[in-house]
N, C-alpha and C. Protein backbone atom coordinates (compact mmCIF):
# COMPACT_ATOMS: atom_id res chain seq x y z
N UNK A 1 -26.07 -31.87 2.76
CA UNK A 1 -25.15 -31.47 3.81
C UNK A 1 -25.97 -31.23 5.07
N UNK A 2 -25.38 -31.45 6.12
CA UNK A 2 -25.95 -31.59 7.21
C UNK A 2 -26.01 -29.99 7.99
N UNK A 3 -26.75 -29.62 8.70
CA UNK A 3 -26.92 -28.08 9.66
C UNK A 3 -25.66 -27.76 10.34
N UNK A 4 -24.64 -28.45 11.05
CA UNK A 4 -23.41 -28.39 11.34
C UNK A 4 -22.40 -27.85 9.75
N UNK A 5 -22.66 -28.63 9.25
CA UNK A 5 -21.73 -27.93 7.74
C UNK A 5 -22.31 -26.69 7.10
N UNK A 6 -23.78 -26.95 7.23
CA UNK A 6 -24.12 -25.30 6.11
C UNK A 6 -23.66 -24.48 7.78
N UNK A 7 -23.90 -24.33 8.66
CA UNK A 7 -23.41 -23.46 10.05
C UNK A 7 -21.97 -23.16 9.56
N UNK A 8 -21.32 -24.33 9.18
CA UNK A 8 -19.50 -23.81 9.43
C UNK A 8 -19.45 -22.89 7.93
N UNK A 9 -19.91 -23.50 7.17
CA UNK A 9 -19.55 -22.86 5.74
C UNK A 9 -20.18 -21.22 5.63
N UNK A 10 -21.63 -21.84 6.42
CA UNK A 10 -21.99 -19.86 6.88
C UNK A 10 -20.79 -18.98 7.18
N UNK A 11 -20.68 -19.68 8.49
CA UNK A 11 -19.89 -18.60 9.27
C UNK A 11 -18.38 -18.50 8.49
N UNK A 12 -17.94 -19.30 7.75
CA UNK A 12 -16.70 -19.00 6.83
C UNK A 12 -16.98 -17.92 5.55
N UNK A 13 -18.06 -18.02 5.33
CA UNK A 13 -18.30 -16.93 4.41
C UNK A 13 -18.85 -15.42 4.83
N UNK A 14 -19.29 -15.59 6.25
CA UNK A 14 -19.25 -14.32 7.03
C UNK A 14 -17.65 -13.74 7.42
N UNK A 15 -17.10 -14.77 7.77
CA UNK A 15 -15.83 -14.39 8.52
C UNK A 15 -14.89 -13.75 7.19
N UNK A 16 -14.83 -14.31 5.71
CA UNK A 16 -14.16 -14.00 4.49
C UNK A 16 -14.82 -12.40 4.15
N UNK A 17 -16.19 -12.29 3.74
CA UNK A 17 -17.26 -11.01 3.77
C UNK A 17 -16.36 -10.14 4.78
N UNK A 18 -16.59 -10.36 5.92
CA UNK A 18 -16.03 -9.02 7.05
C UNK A 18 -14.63 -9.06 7.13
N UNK A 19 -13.70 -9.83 6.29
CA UNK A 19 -12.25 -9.52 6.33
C UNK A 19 -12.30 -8.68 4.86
N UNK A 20 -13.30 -8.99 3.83
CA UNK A 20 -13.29 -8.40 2.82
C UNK A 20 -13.20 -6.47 3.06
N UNK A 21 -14.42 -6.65 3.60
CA UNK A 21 -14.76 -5.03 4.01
C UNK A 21 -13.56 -4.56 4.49
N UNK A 22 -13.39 -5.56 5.57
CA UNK A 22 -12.47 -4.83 6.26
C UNK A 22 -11.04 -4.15 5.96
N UNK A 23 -10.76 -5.05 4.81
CA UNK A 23 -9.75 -4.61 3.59
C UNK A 23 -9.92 -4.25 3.19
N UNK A 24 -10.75 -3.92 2.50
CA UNK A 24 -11.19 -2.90 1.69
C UNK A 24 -11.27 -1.59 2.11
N UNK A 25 -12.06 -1.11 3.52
CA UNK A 25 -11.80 -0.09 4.10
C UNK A 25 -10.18 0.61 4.33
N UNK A 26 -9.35 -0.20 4.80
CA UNK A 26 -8.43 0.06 5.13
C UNK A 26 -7.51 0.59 4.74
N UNK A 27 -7.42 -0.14 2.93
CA UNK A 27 -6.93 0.11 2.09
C UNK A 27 -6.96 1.52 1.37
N UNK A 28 -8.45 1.58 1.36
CA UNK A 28 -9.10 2.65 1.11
C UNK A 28 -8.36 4.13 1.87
N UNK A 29 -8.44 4.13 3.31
CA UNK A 29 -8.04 4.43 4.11
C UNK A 29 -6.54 5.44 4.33
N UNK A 30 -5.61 4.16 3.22
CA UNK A 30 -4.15 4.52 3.32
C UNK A 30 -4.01 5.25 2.09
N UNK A 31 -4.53 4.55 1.35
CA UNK A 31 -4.19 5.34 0.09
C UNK A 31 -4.84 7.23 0.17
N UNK A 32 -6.36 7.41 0.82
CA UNK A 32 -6.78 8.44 0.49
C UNK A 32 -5.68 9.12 1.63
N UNK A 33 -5.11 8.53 2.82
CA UNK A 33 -4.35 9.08 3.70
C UNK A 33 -2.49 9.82 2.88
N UNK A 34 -2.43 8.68 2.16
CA UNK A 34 -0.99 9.40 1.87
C UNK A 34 -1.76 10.46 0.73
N UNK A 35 -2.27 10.21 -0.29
CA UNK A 35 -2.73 11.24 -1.09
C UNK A 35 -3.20 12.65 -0.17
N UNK A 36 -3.33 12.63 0.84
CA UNK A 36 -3.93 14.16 1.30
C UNK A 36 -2.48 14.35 1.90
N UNK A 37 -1.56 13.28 2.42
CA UNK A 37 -0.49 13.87 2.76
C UNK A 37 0.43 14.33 1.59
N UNK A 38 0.88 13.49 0.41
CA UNK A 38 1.30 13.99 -0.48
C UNK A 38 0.52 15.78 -1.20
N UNK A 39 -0.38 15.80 -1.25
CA UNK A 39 -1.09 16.91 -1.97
C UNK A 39 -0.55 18.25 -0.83
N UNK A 40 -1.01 17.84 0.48
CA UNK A 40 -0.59 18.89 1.80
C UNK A 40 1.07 19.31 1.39
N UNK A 41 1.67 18.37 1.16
CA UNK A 41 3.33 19.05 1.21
C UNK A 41 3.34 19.69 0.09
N UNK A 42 2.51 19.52 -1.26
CA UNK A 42 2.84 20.08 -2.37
C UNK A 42 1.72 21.48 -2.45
N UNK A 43 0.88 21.57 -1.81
CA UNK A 43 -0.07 22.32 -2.03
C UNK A 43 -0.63 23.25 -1.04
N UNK A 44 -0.12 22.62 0.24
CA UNK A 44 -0.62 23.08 1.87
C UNK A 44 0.15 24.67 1.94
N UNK A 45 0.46 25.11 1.38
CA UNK A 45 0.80 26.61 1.80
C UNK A 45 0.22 27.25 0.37
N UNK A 46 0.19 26.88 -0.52
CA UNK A 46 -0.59 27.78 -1.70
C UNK A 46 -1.81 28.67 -1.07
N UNK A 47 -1.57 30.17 -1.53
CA UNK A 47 -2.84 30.87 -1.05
C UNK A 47 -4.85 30.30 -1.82
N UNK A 48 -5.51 30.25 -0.88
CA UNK A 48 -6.74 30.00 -1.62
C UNK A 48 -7.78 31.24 -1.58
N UNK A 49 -8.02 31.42 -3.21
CA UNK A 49 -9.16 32.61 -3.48
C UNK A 49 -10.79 31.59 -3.31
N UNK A 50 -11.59 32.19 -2.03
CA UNK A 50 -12.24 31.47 -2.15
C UNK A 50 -13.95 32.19 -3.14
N UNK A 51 -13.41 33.05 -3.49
CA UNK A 51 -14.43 34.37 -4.48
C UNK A 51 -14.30 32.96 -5.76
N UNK A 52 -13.53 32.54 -6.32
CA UNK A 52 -13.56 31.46 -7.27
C UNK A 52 -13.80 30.26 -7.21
N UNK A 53 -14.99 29.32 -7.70
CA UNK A 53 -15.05 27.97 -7.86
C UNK A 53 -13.81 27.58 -8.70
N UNK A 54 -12.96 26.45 -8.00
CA UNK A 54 -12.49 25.59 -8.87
C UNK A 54 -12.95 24.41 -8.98
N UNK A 55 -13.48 24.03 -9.93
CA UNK A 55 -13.77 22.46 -9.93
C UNK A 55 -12.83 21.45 -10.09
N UNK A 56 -13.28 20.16 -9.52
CA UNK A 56 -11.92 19.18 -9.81
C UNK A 56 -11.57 19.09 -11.41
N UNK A 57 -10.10 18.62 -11.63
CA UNK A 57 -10.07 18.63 -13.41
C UNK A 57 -11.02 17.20 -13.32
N UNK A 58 -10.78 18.00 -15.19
CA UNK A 58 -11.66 16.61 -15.98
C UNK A 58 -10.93 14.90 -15.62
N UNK A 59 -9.68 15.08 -15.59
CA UNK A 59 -8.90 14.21 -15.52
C UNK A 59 -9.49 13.15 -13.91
N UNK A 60 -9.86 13.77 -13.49
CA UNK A 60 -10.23 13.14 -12.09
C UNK A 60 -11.48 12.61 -12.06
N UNK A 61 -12.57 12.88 -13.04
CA UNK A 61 -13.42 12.49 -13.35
C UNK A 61 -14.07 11.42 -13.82
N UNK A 62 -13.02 10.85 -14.06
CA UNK A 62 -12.98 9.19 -14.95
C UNK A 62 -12.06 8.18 -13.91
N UNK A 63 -11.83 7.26 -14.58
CA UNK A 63 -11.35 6.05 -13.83
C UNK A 63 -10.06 6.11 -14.41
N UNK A 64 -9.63 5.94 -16.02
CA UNK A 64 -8.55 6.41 -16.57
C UNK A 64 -7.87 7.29 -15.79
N UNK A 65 -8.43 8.58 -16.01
CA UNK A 65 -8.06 9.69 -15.44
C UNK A 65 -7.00 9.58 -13.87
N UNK A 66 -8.17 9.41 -13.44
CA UNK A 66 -7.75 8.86 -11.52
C UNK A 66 -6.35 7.69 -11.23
N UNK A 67 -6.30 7.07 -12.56
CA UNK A 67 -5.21 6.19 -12.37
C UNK A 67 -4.50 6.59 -12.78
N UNK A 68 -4.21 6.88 -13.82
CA UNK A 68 -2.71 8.05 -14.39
C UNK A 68 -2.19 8.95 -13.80
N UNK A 69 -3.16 9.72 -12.97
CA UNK A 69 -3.12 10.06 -12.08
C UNK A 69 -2.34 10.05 -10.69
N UNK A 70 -2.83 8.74 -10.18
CA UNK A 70 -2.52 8.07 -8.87
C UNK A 70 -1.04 7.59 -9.57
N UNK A 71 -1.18 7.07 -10.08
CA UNK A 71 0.47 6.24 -10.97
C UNK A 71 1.66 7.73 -10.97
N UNK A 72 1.10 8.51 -10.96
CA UNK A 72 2.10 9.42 -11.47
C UNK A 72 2.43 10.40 -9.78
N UNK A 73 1.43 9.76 -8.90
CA UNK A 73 1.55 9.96 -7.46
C UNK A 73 1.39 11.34 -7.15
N UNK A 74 0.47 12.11 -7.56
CA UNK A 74 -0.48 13.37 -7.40
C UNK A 74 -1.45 13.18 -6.50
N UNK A 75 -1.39 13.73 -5.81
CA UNK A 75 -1.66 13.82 -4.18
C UNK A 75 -3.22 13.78 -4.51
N UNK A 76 -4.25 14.57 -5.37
CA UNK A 76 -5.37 14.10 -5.66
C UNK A 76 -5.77 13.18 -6.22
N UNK A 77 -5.13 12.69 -7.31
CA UNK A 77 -5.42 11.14 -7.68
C UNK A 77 -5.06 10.47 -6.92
N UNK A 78 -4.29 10.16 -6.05
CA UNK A 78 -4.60 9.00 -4.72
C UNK A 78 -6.00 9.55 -4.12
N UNK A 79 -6.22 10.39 -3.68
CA UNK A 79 -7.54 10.48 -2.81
C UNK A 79 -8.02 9.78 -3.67
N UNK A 80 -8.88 10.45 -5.11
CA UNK A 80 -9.94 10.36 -5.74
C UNK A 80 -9.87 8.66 -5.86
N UNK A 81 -8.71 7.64 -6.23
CA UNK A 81 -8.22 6.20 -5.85
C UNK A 81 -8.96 5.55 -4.70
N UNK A 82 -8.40 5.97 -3.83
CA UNK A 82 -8.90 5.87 -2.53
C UNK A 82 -10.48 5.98 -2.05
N UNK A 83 -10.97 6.88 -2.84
CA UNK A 83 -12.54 7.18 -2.96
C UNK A 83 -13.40 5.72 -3.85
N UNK A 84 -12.35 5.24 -4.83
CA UNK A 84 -12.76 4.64 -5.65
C UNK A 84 -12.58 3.38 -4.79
N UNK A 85 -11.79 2.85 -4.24
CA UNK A 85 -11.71 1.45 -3.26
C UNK A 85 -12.90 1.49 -2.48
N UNK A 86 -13.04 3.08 -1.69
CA UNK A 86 -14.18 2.68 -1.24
C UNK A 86 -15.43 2.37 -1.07
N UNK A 87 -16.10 2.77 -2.47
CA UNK A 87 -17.25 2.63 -2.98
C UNK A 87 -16.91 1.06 -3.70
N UNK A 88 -16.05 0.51 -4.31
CA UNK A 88 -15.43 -0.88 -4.90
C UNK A 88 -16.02 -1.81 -3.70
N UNK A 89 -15.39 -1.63 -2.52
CA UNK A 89 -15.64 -2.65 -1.38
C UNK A 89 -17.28 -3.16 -1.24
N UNK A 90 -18.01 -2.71 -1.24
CA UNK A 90 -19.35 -3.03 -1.26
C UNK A 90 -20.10 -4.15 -2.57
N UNK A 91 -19.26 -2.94 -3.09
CA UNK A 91 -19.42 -3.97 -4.61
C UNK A 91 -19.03 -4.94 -4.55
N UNK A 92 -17.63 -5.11 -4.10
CA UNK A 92 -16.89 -6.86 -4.42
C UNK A 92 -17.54 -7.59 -2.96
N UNK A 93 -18.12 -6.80 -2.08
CA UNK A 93 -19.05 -7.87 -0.95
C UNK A 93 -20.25 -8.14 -1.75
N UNK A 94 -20.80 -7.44 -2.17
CA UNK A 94 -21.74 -8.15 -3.07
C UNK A 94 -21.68 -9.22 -4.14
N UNK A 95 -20.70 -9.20 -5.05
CA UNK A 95 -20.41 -9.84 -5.99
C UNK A 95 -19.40 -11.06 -5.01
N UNK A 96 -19.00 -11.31 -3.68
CA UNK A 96 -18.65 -12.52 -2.96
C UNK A 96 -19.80 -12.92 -3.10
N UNK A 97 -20.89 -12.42 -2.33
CA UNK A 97 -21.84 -13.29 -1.88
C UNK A 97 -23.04 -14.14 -3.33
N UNK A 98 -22.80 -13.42 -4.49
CA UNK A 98 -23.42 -14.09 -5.30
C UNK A 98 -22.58 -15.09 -5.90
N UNK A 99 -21.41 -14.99 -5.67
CA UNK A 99 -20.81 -16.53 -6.33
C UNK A 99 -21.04 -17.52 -4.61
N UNK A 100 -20.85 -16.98 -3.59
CA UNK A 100 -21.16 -18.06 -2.60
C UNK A 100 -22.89 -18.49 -2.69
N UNK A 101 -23.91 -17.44 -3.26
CA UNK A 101 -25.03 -17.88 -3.03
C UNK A 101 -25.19 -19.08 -4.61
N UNK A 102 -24.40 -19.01 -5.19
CA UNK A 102 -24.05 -19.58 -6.93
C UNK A 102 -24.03 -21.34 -6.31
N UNK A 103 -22.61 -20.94 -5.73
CA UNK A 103 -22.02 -22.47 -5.54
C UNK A 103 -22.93 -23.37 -4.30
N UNK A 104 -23.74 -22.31 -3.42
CA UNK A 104 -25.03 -23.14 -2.51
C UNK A 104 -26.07 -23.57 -3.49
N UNK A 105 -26.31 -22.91 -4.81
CA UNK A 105 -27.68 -22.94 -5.57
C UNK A 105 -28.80 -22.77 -4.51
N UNK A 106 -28.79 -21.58 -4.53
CA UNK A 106 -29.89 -20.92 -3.73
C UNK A 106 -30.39 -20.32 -4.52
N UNK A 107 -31.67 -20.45 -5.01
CA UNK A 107 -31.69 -19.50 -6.33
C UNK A 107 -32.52 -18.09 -5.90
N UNK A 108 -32.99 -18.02 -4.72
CA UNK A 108 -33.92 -16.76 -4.22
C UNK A 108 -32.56 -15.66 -3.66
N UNK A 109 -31.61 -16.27 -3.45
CA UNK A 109 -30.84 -15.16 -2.96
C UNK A 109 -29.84 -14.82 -4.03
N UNK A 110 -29.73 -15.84 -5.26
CA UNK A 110 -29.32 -15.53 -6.29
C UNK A 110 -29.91 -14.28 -6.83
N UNK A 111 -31.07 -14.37 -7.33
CA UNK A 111 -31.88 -13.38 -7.82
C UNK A 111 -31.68 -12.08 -7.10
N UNK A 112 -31.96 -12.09 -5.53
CA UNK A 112 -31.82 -10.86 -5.23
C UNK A 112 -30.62 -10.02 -5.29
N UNK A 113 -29.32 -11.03 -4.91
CA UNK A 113 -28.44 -10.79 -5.03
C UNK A 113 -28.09 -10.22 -6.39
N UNK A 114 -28.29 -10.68 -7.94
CA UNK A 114 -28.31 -10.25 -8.51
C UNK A 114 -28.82 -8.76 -9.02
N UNK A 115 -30.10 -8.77 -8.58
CA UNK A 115 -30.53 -7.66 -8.24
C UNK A 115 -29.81 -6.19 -8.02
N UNK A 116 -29.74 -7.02 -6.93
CA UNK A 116 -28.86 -5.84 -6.38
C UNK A 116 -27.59 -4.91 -7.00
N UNK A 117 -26.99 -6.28 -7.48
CA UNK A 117 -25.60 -5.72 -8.17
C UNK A 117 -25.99 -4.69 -9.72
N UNK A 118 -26.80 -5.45 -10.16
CA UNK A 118 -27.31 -4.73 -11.37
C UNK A 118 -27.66 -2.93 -11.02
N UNK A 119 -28.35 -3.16 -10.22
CA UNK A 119 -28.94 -1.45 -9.14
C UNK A 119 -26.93 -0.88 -9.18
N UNK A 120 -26.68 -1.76 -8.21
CA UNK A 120 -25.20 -0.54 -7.71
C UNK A 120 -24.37 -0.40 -9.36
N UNK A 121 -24.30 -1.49 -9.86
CA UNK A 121 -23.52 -1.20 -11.43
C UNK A 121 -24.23 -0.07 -11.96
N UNK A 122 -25.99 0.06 -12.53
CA UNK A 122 -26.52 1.09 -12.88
C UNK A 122 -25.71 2.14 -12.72
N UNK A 123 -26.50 2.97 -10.68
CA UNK A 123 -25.95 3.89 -10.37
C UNK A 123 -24.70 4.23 -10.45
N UNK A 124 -23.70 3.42 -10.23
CA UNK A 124 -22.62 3.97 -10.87
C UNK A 124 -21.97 4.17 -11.70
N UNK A 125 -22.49 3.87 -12.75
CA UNK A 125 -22.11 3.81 -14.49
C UNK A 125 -23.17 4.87 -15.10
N UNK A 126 -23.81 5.26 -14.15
CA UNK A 126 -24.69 6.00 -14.76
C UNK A 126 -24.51 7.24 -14.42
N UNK A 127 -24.75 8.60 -15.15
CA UNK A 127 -24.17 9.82 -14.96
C UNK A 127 -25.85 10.72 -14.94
């Protein structure tokens, strides 16, 4: 392929990448937005003892959790949802760019790329 085509196919996979994020953010965005609004109407006048830690429940703690949660439209499981898109977005820009670096057969940015994803899967599977 000629420098004019890998140029266009670049910049199409930049332009897909930054609509990715950009959805992803956004999304992110609405959901943690109605969840603090939902939680505020149900929760926004409750008195708070702040002499007591409450920790988040267990239920919020997991991915299960957070979706049964969100499904059942509890103003903290949308946030904690919403939290989860946004840490997701990076991930699925990463995991674009290794099937686009796949189908170039690039194999140095394969690797790193791989790399990489392996690192963010770790840390976040890891407790």
């Amino acid at each position: 392929m000629n420098s004019t085509g890998q140029r266009l196919r670049s910049h199409g996979m930049e332009t897909i990448m930054g609509n990715l994020l950009r959805a992803g953010v956004v999304i992110s965005a609405l959901v943690v937005f109605t969840g603090g609004v939902i939680y505020l109407c149900r929760h926004g006048l409750a008195p708070v003892n702040y002499k007591i830690f409450q920790r988040v429940p267990f239920e919020l703690c997991a991915v299960g959790g957070i979706l049964g949660s969100a499904l059942s439209f509890h103003g903290r499981g949308l946030i904690q949802l919403g939290l989860l898109f946004l840490i997701a977005t990076p991930v699925a820009r990463v995991l674009f760019s290794l099937i686009a670096f796949v189908r170039q057969r690039d194999a140095v940015y394969i690797i790193v790329t791989l790399t990489v994803l392996v690192i963010l899967t770790h840390s976040l599977l890891s407790r």
